[in-house]
N, C-alpha and C. Protein backbone atom coordinates (compact mmCIF):
# COMPACT_ATOMS: atom_id res chain seq x y z
N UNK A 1 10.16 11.02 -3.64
CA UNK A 1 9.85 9.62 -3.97
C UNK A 1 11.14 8.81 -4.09
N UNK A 2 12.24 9.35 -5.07
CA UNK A 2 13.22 8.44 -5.28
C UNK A 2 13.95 8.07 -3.46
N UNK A 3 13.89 9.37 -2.98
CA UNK A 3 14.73 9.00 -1.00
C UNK A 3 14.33 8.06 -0.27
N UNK A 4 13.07 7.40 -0.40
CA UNK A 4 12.53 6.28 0.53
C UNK A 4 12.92 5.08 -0.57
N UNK A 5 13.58 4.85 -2.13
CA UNK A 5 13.53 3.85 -2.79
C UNK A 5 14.34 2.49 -1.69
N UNK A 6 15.41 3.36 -0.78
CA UNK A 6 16.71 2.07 -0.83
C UNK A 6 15.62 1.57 1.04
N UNK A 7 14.91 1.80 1.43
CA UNK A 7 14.24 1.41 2.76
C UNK A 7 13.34 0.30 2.36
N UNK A 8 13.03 0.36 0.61
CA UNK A 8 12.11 -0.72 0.57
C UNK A 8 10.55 -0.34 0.39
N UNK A 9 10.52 1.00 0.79
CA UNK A 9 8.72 1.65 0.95
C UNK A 9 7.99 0.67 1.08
N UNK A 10 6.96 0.34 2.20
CA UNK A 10 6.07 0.09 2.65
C UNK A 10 4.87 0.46 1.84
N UNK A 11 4.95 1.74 1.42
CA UNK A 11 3.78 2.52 1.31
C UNK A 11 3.42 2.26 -0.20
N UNK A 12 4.30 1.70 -1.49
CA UNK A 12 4.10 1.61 -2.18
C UNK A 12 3.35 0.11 -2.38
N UNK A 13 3.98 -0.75 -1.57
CA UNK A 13 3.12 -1.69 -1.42
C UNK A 13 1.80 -1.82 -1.07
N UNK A 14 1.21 -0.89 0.25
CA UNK A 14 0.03 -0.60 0.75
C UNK A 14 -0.69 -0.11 -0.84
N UNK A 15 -0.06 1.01 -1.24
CA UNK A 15 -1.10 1.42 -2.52
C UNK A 15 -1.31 0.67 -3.70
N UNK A 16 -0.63 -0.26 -3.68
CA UNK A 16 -0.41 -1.70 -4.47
C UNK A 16 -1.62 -2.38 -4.25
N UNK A 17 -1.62 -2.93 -3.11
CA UNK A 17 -2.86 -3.49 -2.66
C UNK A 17 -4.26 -2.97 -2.20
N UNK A 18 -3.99 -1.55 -2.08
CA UNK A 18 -5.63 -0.89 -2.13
C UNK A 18 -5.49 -0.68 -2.97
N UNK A 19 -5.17 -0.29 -4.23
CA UNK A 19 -5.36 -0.17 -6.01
C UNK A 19 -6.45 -1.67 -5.89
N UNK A 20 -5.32 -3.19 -6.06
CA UNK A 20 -6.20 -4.34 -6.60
C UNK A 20 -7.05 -4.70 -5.69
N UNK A 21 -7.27 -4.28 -4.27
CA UNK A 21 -8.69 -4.42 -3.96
C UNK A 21 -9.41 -3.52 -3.98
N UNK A 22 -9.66 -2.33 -5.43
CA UNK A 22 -10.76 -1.46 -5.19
C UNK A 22 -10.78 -1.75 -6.83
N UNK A 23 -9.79 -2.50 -7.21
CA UNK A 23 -10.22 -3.08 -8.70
C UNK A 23 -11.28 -4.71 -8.61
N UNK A 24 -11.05 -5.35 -7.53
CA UNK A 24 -11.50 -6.45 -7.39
C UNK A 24 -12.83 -6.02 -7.52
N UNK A 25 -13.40 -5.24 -6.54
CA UNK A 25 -14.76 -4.18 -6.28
C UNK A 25 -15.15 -3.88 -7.21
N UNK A 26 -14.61 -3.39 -8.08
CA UNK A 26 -14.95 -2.48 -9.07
C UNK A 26 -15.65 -3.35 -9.73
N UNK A 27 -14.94 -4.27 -10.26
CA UNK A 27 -14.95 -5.59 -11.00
C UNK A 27 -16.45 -6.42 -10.69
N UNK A 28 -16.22 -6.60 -9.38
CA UNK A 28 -17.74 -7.22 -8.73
C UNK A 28 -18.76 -5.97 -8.83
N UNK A 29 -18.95 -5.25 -9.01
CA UNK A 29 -20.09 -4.47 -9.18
C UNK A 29 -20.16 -4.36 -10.43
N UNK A 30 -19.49 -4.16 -11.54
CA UNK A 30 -19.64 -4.44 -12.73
C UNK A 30 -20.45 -5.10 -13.34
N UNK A 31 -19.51 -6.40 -13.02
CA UNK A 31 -20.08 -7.81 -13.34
C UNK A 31 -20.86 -8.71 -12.15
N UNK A 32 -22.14 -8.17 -11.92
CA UNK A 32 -22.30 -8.58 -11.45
C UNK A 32 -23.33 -10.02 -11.67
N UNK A 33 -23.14 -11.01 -10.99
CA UNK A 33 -24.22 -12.47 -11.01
C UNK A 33 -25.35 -11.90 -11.22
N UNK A 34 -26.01 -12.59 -12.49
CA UNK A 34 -27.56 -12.33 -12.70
C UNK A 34 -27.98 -13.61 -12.32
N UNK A 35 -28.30 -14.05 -11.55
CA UNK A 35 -29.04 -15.31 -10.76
C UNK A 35 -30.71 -15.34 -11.38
C-alpha cells in the first residue's frame, strides 16, 4: 500500500467513490419516500 502512495493511486480514489455511491443506495433504500 504505502509503494503506490507517491503515483497518486487511482485506485484509492475509485474505492472512494464506490464506498459513497453504495452509501448513497444504501441511504435510498433505507429511507425510503412514503408517498
Amino acid at each position: 500500500m504505502v509503494g503506490g502512495v507517491n503515483v497518486g493511486t487511482p485506485e484509492i480514489m475509485i474505492i472512494m467513490l464506490a464506498l459513497f455511491v453504495v452509501f448513497l443506495v444504501v441511504r435510498n433504500i433505507i429511507y425510503q419516500p412514503k408517498e
